[in-house]
PDB file of N, CA and C in Angstrom:
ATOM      1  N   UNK A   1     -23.204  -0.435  -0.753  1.00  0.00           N
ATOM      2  CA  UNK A   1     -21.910  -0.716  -0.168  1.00  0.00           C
ATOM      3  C   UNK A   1     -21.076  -1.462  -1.209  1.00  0.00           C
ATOM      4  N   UNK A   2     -20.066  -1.066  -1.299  1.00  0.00           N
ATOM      5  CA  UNK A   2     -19.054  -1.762  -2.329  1.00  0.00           C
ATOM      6  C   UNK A   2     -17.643  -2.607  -1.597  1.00  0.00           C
ATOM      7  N   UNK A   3     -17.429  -3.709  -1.797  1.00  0.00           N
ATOM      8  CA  UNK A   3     -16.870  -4.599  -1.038  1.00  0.00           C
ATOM      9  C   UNK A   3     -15.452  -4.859  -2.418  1.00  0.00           C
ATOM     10  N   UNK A   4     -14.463  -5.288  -1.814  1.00  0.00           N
ATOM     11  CA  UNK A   4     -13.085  -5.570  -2.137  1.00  0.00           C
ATOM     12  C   UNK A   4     -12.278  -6.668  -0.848  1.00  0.00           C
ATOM     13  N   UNK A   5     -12.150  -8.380  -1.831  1.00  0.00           N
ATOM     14  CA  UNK A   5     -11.874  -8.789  -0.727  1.00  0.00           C
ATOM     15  C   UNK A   5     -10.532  -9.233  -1.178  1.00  0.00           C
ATOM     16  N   UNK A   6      -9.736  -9.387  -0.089  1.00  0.00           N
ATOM     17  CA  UNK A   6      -8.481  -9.931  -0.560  1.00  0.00           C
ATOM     18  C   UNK A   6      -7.745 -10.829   0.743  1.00  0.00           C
ATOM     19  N   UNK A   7      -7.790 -12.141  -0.149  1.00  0.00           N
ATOM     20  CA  UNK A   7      -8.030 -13.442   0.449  1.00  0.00           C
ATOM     21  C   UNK A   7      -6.153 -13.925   0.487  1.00  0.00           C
ATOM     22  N   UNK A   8      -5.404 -14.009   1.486  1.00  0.00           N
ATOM     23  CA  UNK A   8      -4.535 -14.839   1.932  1.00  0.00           C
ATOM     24  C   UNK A   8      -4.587 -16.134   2.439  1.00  0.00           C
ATOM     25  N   UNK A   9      -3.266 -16.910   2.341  1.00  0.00           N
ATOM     26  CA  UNK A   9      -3.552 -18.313   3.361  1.00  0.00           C
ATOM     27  C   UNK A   9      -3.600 -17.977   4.992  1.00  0.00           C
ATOM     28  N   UNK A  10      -3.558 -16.757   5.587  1.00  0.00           N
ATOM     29  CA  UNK A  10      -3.609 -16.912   6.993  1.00  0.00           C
ATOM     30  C   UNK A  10      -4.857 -15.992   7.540  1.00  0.00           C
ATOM     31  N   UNK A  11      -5.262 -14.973   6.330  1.00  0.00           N
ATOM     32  CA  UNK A  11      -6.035 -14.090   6.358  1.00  0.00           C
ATOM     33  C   UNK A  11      -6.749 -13.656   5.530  1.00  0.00           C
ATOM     34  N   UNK A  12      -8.007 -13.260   5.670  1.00  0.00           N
ATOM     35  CA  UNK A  12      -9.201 -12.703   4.569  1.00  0.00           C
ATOM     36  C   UNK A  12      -9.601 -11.410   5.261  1.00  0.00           C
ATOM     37  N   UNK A  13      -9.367 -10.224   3.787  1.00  0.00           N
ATOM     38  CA  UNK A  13      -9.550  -9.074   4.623  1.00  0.00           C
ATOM     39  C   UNK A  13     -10.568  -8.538   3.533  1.00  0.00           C
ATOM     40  N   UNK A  14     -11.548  -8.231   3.920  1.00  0.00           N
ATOM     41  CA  UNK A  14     -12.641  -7.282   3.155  1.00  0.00           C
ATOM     42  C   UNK A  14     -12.798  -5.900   3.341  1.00  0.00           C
ATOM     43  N   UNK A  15     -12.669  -5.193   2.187  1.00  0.00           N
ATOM     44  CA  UNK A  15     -12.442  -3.605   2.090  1.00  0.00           C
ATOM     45  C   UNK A  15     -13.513  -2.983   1.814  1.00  0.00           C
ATOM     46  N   UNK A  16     -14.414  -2.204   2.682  1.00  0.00           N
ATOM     47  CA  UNK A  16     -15.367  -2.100   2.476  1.00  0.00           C
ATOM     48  C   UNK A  16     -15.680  -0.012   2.254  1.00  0.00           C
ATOM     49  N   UNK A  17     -16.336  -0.029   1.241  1.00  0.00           N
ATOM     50  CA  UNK A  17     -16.541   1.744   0.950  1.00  0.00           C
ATOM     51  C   UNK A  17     -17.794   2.555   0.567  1.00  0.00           C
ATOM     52  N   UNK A  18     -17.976   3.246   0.792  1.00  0.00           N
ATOM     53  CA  UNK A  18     -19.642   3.549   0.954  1.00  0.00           C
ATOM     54  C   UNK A  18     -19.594   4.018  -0.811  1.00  0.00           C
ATOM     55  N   UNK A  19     -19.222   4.305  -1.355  1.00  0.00           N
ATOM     56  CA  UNK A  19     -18.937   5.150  -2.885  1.00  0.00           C
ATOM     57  C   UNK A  19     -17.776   4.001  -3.820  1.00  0.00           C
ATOM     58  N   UNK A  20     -18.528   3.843  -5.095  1.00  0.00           N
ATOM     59  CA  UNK A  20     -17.694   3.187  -6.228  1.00  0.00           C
ATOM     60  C   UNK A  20     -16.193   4.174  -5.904  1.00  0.00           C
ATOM     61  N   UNK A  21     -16.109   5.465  -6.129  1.00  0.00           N
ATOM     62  CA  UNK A  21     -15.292   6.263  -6.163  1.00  0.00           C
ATOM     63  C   UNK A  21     -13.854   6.037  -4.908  1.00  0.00           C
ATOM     64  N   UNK A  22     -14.123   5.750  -4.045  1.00  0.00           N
ATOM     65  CA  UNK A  22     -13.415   4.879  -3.072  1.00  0.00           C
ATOM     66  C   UNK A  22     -13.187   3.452  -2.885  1.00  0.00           C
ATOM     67  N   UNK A  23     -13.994   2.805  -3.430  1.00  0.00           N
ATOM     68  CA  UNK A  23     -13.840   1.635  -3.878  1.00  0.00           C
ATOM     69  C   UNK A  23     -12.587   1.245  -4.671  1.00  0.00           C
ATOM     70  N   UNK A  24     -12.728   2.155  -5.787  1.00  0.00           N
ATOM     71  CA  UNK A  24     -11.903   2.414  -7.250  1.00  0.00           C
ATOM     72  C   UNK A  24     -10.489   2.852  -6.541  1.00  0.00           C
ATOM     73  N   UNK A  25     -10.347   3.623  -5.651  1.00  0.00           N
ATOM     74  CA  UNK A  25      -9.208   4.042  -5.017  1.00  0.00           C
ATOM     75  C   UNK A  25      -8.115   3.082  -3.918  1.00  0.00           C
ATOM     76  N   UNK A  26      -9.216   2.131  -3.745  1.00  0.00           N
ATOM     77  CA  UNK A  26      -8.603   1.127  -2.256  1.00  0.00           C
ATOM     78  C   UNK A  26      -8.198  -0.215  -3.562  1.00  0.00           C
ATOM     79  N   UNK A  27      -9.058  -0.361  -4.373  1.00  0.00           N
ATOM     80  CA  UNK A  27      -8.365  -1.416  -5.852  1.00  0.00           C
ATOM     81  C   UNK A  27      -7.303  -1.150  -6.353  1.00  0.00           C
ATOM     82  N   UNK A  28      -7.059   0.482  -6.394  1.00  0.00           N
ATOM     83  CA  UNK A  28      -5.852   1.174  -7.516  1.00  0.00           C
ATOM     84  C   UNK A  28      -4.621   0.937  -6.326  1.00  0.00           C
ATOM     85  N   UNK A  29      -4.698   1.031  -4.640  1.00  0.00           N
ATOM     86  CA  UNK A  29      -3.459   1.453  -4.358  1.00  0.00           C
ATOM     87  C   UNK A  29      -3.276  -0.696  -3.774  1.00  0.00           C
ATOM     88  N   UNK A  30      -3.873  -1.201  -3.875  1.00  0.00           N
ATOM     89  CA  UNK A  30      -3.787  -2.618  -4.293  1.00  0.00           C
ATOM     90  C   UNK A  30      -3.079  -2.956  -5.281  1.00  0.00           C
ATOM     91  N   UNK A  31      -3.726  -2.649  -6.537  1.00  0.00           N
ATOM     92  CA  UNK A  31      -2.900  -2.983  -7.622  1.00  0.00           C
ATOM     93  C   UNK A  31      -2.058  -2.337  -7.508  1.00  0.00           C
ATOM     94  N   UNK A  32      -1.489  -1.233  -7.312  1.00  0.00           N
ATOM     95  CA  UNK A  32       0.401  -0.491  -7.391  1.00  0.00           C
ATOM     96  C   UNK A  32       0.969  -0.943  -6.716  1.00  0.00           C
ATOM     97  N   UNK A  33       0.649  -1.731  -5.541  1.00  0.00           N
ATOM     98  CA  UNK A  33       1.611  -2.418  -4.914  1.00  0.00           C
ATOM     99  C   UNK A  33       1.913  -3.608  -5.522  1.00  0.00           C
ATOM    100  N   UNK A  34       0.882  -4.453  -5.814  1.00  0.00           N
ATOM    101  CA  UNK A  34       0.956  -5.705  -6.311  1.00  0.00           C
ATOM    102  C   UNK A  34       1.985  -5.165  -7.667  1.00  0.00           C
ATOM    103  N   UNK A  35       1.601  -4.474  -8.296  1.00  0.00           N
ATOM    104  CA  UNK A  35       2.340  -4.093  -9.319  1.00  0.00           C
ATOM    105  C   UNK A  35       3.811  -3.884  -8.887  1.00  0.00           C
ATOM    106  N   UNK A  36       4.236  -3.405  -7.979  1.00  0.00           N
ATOM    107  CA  UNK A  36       5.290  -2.736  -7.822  1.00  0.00           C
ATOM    108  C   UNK A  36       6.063  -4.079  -7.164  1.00  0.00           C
ATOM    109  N   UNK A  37       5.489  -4.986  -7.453  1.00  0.00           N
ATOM    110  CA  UNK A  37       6.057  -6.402  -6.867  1.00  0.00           C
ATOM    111  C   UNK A  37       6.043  -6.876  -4.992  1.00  0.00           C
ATOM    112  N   UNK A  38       4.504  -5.860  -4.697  1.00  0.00           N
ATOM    113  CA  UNK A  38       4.748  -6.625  -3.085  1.00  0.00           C
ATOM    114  C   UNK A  38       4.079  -8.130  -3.340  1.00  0.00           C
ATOM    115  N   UNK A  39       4.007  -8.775  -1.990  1.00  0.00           N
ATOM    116  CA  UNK A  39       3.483 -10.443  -1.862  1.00  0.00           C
ATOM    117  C   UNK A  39       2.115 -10.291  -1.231  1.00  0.00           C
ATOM    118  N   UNK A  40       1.140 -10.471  -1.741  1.00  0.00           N
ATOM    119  CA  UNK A  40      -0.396 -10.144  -1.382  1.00  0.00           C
ATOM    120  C   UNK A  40      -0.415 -10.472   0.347  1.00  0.00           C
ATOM    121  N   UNK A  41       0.398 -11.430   0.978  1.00  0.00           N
ATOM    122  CA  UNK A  41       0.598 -11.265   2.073  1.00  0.00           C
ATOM    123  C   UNK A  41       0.814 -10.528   2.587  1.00  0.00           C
ATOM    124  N   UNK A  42       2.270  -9.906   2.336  1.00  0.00           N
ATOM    125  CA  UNK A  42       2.476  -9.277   2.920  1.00  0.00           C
ATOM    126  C   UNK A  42       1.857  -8.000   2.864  1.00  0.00           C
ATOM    127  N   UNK A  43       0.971  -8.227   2.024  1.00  0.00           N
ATOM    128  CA  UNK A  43       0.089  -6.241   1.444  1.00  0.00           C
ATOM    129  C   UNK A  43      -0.656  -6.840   2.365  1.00  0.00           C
ATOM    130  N   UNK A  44      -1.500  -7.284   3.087  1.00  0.00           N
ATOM    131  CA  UNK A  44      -2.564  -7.335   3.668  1.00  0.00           C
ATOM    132  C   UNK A  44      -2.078  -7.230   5.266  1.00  0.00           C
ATOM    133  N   UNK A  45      -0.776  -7.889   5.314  1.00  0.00           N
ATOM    134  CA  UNK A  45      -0.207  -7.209   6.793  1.00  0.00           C
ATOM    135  C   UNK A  45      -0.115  -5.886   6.724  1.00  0.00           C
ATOM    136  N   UNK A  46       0.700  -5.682   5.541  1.00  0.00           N
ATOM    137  CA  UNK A  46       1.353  -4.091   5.790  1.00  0.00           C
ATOM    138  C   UNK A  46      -0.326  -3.308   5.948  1.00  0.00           C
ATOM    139  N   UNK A  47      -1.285  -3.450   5.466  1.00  0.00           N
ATOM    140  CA  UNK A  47      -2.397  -2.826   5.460  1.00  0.00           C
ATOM    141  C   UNK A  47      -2.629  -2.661   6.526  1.00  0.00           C
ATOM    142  N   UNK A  48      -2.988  -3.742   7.177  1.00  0.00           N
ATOM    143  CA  UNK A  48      -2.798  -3.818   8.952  1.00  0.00           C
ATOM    144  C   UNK A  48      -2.172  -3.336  10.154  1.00  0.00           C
ATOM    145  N   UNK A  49      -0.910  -2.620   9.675  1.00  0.00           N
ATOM    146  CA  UNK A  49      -0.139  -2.181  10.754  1.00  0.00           C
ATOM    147  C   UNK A  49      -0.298  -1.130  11.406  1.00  0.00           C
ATOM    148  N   UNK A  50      -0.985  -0.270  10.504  1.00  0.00           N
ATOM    149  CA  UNK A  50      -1.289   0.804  11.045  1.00  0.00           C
ATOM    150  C   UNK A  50      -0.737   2.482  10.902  1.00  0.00           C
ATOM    151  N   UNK A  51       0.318   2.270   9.682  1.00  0.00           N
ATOM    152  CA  UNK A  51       1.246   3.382   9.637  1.00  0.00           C
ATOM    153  C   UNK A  51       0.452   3.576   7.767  1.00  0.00           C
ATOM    154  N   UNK A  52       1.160   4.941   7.916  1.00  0.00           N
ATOM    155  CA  UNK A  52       0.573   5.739   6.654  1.00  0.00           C
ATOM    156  C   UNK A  52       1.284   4.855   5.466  1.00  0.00           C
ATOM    157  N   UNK A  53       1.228   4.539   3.846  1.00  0.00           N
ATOM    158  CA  UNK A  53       1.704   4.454   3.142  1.00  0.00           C
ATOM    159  C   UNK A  53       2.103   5.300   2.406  1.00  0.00           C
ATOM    160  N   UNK A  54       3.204   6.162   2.412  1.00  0.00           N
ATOM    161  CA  UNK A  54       3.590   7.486   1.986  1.00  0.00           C
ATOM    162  C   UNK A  54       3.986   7.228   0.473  1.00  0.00           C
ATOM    163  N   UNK A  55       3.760   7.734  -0.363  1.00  0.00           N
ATOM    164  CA  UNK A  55       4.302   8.239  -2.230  1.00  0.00           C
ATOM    165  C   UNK A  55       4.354   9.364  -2.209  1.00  0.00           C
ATOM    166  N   UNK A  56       5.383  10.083  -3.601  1.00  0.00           N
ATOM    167  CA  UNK A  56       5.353  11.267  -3.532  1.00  0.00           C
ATOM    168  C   UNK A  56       4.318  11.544  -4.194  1.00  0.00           C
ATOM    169  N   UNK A  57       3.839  12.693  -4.372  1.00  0.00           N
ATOM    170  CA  UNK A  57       2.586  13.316  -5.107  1.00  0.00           C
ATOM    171  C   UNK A  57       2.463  14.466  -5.593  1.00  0.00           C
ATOM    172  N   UNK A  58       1.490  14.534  -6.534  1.00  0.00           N
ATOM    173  CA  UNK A  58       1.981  16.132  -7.545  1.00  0.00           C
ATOM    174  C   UNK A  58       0.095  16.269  -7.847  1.00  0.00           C
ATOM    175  N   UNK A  59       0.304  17.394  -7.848  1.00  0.00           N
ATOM    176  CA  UNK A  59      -1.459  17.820  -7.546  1.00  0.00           C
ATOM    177  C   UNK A  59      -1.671  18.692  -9.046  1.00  0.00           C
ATOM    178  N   UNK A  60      -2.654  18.529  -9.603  1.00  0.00           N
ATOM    179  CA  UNK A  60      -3.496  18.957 -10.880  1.00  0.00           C
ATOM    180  C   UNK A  60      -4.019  20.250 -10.043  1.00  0.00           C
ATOM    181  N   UNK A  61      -4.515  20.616  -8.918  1.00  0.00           N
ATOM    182  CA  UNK A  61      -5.382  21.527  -8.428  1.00  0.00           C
ATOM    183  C   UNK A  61      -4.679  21.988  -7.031  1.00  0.00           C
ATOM    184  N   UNK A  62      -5.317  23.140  -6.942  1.00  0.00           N
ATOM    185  CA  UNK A  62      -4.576  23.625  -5.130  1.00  0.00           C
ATOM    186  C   UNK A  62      -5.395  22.471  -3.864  1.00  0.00           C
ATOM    187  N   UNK A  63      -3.695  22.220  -3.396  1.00  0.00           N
ATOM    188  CA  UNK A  63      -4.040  21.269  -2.155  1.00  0.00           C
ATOM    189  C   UNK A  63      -3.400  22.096  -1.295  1.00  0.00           C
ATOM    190  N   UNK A  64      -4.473  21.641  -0.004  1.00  0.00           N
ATOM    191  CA  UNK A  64      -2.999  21.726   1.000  1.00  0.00           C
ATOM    192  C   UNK A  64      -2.898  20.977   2.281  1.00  0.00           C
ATOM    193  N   UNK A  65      -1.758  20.972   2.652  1.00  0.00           N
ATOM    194  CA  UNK A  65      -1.107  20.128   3.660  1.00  0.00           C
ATOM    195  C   UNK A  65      -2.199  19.941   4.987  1.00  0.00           C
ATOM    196  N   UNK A  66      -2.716  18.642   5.278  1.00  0.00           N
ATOM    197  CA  UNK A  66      -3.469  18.464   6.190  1.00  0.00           C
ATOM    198  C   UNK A  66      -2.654  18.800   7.531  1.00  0.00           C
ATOM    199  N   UNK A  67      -1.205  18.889   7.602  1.00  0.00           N
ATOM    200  CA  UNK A  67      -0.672  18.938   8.906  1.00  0.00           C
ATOM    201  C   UNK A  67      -0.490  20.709   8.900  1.00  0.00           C
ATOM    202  N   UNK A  68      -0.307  21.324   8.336  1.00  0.00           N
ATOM    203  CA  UNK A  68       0.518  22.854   8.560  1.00  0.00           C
ATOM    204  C   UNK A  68      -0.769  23.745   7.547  1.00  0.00           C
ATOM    205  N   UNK A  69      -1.581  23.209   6.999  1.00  0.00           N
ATOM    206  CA  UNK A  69      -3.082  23.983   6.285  1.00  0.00           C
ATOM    207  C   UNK A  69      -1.813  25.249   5.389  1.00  0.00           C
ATOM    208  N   UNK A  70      -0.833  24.828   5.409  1.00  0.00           N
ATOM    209  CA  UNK A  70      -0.906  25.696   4.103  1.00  0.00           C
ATOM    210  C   UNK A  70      -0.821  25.108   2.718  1.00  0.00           C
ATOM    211  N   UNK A  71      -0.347  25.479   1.642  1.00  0.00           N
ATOM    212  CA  UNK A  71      -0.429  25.045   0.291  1.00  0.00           C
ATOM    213  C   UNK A  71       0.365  23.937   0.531  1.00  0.00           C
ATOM    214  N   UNK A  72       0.718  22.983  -0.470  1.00  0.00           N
ATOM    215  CA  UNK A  72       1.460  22.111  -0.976  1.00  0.00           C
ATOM    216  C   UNK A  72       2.548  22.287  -2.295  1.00  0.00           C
ATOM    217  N   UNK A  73       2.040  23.665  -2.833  1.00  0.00           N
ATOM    218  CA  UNK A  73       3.696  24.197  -3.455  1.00  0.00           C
ATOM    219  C   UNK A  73       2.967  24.398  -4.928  1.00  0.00           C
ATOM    220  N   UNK A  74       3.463  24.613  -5.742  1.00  0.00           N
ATOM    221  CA  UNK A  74       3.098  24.795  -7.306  1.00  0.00           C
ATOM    222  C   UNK A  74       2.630  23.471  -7.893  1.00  0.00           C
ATOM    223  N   UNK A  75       1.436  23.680  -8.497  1.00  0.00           N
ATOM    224  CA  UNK A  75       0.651  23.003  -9.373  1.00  0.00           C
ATOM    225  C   UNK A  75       1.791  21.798 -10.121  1.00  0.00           C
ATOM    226  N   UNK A  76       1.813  20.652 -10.136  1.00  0.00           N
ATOM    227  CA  UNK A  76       2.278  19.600 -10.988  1.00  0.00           C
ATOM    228  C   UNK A  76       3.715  19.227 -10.630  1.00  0.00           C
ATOM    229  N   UNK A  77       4.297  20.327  -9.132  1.00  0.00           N
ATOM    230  CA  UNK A  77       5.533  19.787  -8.591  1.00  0.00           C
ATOM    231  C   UNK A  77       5.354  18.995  -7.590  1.00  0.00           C
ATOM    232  N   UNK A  78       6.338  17.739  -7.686  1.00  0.00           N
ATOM    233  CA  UNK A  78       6.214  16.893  -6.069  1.00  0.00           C
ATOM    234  C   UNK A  78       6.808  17.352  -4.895  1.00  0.00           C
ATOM    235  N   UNK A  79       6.276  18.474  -4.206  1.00  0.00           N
ATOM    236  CA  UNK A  79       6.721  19.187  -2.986  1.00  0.00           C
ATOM    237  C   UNK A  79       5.505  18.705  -1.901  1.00  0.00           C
ATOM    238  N   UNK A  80       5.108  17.057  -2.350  1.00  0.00           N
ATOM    239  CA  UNK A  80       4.253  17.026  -0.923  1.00  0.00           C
ATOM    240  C   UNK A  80       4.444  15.388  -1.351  1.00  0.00           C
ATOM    241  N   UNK A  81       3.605  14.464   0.004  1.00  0.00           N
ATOM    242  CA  UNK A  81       3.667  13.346   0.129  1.00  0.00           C
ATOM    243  C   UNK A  81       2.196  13.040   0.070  1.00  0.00           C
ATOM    244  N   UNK A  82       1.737  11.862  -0.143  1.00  0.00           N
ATOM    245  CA  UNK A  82       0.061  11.650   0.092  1.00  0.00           C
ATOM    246  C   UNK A  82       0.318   9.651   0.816  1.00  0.00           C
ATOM    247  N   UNK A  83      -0.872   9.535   1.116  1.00  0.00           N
ATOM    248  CA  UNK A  83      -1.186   8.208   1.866  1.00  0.00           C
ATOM    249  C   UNK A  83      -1.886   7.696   0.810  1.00  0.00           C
ATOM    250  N   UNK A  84      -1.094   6.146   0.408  1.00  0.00           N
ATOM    251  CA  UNK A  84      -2.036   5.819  -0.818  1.00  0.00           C
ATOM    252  C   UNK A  84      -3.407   5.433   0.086  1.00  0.00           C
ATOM    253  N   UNK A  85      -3.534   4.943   1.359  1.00  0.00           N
ATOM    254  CA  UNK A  85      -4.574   4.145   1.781  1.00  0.00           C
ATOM    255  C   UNK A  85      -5.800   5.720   2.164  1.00  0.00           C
ATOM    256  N   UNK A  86      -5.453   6.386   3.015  1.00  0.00           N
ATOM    257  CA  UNK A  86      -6.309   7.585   3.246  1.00  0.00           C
ATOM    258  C   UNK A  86      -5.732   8.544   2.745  1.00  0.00           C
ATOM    259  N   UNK A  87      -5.449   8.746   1.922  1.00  0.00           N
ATOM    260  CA  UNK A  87      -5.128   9.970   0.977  1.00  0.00           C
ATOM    261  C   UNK A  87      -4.640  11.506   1.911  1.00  0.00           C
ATOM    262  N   UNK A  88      -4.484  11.060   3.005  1.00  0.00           N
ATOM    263  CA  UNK A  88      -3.924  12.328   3.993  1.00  0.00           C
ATOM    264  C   UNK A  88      -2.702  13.049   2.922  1.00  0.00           C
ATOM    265  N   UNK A  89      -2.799  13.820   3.234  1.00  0.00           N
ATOM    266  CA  UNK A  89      -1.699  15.059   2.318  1.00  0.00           C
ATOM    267  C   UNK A  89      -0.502  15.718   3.309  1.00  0.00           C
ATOM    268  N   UNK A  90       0.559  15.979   3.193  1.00  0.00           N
ATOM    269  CA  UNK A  90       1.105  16.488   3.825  1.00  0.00           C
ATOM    270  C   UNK A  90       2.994  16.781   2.870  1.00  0.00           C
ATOM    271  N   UNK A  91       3.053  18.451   3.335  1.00  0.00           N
ATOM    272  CA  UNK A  91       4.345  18.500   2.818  1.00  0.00           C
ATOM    273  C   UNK A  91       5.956  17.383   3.064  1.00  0.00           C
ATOM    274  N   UNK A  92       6.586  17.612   2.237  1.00  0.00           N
ATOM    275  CA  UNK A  92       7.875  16.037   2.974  1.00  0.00           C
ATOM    276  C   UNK A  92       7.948  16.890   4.223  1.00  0.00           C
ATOM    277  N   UNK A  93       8.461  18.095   4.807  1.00  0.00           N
ATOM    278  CA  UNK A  93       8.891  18.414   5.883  1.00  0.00           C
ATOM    279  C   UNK A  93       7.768  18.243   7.110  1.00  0.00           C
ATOM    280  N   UNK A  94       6.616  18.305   6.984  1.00  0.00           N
ATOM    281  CA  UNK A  94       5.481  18.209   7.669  1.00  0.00           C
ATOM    282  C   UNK A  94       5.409  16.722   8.303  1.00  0.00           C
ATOM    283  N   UNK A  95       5.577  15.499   7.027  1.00  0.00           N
ATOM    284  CA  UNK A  95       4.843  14.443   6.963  1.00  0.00           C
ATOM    285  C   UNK A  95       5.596  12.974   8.671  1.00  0.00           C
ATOM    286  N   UNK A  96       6.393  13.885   9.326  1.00  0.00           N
ATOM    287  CA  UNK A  96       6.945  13.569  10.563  1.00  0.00           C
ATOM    288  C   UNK A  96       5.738  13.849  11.607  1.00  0.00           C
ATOM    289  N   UNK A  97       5.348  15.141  11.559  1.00  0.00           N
ATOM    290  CA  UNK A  97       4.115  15.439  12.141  1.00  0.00           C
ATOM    291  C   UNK A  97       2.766  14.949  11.861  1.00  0.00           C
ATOM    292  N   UNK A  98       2.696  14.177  10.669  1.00  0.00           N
ATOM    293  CA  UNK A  98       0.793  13.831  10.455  1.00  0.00           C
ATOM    294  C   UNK A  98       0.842  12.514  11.872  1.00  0.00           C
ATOM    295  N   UNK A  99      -0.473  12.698  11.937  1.00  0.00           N
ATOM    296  CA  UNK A  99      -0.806  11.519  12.977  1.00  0.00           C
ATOM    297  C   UNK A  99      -0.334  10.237  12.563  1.00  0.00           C
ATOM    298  N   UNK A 100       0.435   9.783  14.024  1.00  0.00           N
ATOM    299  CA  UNK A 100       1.212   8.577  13.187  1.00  0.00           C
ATOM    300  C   UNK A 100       0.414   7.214  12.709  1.00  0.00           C
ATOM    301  N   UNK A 101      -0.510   7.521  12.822  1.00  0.00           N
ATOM    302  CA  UNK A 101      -1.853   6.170  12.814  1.00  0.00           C
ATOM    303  C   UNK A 101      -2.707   6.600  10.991  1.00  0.00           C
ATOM    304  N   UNK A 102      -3.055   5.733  10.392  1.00  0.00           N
ATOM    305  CA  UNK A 102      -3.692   5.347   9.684  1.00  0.00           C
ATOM    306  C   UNK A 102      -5.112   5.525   9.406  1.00  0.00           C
ATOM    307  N   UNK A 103      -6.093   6.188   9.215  1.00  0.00           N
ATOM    308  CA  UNK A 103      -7.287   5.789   9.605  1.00  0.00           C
ATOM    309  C   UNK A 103      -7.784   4.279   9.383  1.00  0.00           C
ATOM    310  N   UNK A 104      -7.428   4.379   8.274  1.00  0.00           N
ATOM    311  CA  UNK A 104      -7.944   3.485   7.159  1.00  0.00           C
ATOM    312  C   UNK A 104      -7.158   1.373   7.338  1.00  0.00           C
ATOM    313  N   UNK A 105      -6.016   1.854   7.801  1.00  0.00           N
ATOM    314  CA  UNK A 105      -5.058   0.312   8.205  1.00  0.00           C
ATOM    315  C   UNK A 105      -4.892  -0.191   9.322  1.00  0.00           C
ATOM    316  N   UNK A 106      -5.805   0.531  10.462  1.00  0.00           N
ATOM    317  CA  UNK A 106      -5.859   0.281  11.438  1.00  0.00           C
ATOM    318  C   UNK A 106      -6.345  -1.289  11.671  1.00  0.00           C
ATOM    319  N   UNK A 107      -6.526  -2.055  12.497  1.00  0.00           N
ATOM    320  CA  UNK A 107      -7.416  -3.395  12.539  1.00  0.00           C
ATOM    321  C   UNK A 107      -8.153  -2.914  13.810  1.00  0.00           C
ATOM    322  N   UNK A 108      -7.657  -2.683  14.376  1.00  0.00           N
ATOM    323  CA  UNK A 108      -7.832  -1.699  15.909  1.00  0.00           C
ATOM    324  C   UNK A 108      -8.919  -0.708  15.608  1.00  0.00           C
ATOM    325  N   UNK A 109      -8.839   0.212  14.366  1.00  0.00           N
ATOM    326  CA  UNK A 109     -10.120   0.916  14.276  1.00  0.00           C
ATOM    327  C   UNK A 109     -10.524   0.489  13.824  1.00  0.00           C
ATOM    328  N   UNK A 110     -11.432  -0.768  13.401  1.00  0.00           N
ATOM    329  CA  UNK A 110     -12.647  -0.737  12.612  1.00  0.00           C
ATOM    330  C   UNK A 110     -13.464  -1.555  13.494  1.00  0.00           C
ATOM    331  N   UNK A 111     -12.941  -2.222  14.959  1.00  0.00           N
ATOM    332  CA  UNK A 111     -14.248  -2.312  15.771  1.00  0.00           C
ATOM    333  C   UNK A 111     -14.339  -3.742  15.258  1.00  0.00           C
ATOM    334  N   UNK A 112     -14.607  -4.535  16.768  1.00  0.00           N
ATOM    335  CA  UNK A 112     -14.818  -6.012  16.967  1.00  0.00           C
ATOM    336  C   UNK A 112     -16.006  -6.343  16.011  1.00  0.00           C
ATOM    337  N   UNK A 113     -16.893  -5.395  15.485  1.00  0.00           N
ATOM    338  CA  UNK A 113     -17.934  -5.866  14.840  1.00  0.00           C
ATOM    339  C   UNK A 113     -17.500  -6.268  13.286  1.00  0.00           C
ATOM    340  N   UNK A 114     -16.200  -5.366  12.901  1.00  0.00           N
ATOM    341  CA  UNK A 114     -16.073  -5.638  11.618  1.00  0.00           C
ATOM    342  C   UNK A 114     -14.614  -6.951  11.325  1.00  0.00           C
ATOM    343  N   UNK A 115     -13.937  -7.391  12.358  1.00  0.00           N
ATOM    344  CA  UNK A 115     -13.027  -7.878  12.309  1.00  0.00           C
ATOM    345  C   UNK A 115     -13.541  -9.205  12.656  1.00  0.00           C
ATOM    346  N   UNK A 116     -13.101 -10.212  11.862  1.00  0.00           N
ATOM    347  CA  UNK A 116     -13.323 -11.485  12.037  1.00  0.00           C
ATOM    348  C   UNK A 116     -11.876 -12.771  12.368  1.00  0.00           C
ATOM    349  N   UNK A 117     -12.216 -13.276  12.906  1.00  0.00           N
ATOM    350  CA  UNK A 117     -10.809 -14.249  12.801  1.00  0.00           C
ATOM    351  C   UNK A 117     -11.432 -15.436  12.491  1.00  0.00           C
ATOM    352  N   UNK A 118     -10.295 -16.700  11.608  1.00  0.00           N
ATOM    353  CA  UNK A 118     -11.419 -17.943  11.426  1.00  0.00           C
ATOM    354  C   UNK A 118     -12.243 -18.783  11.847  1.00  0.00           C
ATOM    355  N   UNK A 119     -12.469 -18.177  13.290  1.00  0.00           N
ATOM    356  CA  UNK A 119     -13.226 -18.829  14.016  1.00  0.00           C
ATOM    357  C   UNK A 119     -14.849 -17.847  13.975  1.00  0.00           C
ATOM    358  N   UNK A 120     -14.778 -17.066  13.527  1.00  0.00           N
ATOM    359  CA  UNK A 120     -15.659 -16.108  13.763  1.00  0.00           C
ATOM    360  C   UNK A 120     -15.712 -14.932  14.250  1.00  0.00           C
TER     361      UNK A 120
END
């Protein structure tokens, strides 16, 4: 199990991934935010809320759109959107339709067993 924790003054949230390879992925869309100048606070709310984090995206290989299963458009053009947190795929016109929930930013999905508050 590979663990990623990221410690606020109101909150401590541990990111947890069965594969380095996901691990490496939940660090990278951490750092682009932090990079991109969010407030580690507020990244650990926004993580929390529950809605997709949409970027545009340009694919090396054939993808396709988790909402409409068809392609995502020509190789190396940004004719689709991706979720930095669960990597859901979806064309811009589609990405109204992906499920409006998160898998991954939920607090709600990961179950009283994994959520702690400072009391325990």
């Amino acid at each position: 199990m590979n663990l990623l924790q990221v410690i606020t003054a109101s909150r401590c949230l541990v990111l947890c991934a069965e594969t380095r390879g996901e691990m490496e992925s939940w660090a990278g869309a951490v750092r682009g935010a932090l990079h991109r100048g969010a407030d580690v606070a507020d990244l650990v709310a926004s993580f929390s809320s529950g809605d997709h984090h949409w970027y545009t995206a340009t694919h090396a290989r054939p993808t396709f759109c988790n909402v409409c299963r068809e392609p995502l458009g020509a190789l190396g053009t940004a004719h689709a959107l991706a979720c930095e947190l669960c990597k859901y795929k979806a064309h811009k016109r589609c990405a109204a339709r992906a499920p409006p929930s998160c898998k991954w930013s939920t607090l709600a999905s990961l179950g009283p067993h994994v959520v702690e508050d400072p009391d325990g």
